[in-house]
PDB file of N, CA and C in Angstrom:
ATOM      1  N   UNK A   1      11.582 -11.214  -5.235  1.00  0.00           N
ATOM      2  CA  UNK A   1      10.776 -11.998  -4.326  1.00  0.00           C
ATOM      3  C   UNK A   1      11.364 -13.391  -4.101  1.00  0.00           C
ATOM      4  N   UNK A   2      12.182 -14.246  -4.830  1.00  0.00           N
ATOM      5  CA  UNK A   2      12.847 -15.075  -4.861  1.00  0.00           C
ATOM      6  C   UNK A   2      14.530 -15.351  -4.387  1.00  0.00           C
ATOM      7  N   UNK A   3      14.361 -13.868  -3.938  1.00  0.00           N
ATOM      8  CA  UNK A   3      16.022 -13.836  -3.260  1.00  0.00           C
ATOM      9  C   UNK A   3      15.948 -14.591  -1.720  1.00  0.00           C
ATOM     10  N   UNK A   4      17.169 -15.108  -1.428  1.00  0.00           N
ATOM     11  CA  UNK A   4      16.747 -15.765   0.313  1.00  0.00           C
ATOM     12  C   UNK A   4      17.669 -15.235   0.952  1.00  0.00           C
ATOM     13  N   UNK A   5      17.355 -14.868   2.390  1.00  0.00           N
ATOM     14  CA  UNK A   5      18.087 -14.246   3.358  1.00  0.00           C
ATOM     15  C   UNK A   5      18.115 -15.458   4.487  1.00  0.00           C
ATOM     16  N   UNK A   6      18.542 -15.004   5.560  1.00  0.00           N
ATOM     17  CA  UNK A   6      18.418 -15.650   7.065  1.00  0.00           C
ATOM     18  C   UNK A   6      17.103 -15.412   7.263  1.00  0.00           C
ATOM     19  N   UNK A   7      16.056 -15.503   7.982  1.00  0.00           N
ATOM     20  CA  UNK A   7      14.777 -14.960   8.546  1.00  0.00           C
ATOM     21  C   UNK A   7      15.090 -14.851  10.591  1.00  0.00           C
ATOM     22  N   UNK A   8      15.566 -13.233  10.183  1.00  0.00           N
ATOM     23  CA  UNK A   8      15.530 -13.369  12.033  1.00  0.00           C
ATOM     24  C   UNK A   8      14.892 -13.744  12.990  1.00  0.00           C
ATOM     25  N   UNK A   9      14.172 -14.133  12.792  1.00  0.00           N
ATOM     26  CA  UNK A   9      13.030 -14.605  14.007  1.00  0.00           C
ATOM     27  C   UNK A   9      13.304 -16.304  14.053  1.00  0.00           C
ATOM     28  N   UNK A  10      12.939 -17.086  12.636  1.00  0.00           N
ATOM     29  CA  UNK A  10      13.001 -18.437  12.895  1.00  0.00           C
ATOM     30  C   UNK A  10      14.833 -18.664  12.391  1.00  0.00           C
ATOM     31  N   UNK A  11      15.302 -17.776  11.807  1.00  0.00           N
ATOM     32  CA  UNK A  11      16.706 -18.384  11.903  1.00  0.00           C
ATOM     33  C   UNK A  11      17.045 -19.231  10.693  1.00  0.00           C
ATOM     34  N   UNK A  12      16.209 -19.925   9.555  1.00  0.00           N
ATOM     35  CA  UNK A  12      16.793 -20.267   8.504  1.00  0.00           C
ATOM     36  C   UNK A  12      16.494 -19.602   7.248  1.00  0.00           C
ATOM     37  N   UNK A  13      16.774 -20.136   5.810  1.00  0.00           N
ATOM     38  CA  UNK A  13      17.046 -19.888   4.731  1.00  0.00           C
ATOM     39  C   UNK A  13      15.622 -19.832   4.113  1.00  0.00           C
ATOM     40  N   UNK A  14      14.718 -18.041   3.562  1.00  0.00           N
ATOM     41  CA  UNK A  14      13.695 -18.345   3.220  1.00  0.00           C
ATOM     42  C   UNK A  14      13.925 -17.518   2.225  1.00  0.00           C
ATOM     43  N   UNK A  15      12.860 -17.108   1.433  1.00  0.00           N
ATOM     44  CA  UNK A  15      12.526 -15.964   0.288  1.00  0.00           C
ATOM     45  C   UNK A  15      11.805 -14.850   0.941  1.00  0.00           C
ATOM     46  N   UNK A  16      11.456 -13.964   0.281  1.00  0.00           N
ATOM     47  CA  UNK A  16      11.049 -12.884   1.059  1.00  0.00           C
ATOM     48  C   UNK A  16       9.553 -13.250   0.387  1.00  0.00           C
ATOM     49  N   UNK A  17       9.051 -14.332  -0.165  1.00  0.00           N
ATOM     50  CA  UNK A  17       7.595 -14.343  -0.604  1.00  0.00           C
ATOM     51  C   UNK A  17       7.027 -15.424   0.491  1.00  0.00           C
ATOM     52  N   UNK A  18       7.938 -16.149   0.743  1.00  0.00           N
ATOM     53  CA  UNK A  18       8.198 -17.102   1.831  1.00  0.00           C
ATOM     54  C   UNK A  18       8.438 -16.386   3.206  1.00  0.00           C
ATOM     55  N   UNK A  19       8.278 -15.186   3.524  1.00  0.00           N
ATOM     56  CA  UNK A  19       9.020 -14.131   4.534  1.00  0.00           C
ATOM     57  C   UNK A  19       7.206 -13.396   4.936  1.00  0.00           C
ATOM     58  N   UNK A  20       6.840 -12.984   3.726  1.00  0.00           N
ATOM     59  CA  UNK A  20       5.459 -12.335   3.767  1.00  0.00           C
ATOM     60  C   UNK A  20       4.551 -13.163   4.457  1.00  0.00           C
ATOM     61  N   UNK A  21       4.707 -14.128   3.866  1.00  0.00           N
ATOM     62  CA  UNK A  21       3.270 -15.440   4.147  1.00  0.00           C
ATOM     63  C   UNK A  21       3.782 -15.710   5.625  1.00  0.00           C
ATOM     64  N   UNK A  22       4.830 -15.913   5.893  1.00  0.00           N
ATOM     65  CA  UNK A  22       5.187 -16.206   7.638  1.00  0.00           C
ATOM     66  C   UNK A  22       4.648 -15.151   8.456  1.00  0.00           C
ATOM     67  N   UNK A  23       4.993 -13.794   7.743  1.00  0.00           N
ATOM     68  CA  UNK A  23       4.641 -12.562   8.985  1.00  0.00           C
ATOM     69  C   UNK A  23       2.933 -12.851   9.103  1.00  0.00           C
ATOM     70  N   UNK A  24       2.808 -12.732   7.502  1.00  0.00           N
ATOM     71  CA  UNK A  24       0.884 -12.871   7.668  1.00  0.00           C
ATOM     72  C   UNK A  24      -0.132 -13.733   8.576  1.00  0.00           C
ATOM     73  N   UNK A  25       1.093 -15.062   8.896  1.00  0.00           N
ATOM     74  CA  UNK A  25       0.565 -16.050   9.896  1.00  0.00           C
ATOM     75  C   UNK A  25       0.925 -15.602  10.942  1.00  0.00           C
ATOM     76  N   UNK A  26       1.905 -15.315  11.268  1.00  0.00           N
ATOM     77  CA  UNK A  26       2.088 -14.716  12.967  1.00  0.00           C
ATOM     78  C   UNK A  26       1.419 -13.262  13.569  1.00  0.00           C
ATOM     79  N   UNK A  27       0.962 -12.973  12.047  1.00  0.00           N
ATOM     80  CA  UNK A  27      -0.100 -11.485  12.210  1.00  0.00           C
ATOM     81  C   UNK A  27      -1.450 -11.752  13.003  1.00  0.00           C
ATOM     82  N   UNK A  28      -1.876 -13.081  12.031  1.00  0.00           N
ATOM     83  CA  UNK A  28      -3.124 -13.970  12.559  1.00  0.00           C
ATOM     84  C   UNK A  28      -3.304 -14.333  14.155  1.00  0.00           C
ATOM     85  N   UNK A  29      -2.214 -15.080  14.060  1.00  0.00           N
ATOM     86  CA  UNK A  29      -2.081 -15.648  15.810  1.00  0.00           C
ATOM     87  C   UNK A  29      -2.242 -14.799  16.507  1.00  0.00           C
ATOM     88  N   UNK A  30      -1.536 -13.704  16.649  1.00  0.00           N
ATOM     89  CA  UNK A  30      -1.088 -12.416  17.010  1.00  0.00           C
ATOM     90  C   UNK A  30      -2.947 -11.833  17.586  1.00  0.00           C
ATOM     91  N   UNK A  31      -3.941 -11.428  16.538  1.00  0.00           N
ATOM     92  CA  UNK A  31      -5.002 -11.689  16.527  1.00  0.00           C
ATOM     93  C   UNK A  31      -5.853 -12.042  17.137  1.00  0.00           C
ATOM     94  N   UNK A  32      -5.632 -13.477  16.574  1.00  0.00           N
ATOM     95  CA  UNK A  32      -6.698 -14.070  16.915  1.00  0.00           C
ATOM     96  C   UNK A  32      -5.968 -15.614  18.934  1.00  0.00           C
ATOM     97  N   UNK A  33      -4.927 -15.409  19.178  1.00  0.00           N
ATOM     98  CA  UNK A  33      -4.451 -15.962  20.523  1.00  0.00           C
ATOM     99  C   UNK A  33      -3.782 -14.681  21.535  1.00  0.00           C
ATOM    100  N   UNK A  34      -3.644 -13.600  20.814  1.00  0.00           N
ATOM    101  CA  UNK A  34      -3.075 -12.882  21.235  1.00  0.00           C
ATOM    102  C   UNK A  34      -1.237 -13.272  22.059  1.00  0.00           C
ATOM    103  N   UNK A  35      -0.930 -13.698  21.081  1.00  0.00           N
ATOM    104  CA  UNK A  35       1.023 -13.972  21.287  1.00  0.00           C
ATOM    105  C   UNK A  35       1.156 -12.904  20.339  1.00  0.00           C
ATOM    106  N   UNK A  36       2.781 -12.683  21.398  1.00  0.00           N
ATOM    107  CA  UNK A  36       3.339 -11.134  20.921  1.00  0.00           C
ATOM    108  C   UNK A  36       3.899 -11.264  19.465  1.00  0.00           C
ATOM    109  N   UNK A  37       3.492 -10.127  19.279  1.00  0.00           N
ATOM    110  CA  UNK A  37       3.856 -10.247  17.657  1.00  0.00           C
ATOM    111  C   UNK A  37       5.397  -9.664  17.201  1.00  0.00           C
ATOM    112  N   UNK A  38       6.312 -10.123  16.364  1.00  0.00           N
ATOM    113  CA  UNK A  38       7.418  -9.521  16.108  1.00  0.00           C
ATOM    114  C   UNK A  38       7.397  -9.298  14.863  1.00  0.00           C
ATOM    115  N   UNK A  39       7.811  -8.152  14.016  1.00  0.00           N
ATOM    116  CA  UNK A  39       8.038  -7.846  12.684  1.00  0.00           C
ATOM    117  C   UNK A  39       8.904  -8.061  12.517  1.00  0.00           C
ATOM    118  N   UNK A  40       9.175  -8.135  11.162  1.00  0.00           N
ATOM    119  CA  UNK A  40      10.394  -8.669  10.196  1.00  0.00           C
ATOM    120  C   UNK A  40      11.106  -7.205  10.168  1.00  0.00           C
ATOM    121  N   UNK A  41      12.368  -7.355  10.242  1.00  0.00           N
ATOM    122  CA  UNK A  41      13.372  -5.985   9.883  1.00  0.00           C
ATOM    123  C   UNK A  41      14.146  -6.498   9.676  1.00  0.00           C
ATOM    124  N   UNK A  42      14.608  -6.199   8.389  1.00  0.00           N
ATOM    125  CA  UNK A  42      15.847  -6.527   7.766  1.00  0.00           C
ATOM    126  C   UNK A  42      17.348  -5.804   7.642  1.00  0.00           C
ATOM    127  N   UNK A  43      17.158  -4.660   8.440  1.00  0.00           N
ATOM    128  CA  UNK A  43      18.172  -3.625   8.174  1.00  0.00           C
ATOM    129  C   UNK A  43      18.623  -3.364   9.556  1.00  0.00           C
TER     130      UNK A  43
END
């Protein structure tokens, strides 16, 4: 959970616990403003 990658969407240096909590907020927005939502894929 402490390893860091790129994060494709915003483009810098995060953790993947730091990766979860981002998707979970753009899940929200997503929701509750309705902006398009993008998932994380790492592969």
């Amino acid at each position: 959970m402490n390893d860091q990658f790129k994060h494709p969407v915003f483009g810098y240096q995060c953790t993947y616990r730091r990766a979860i909590e981002l998707q979970a907020r753009l899940l929200s927005r997503h929701l509750q403003e309705e902006i398009i939502y993008k998932p994380l894929t790492l592969r």
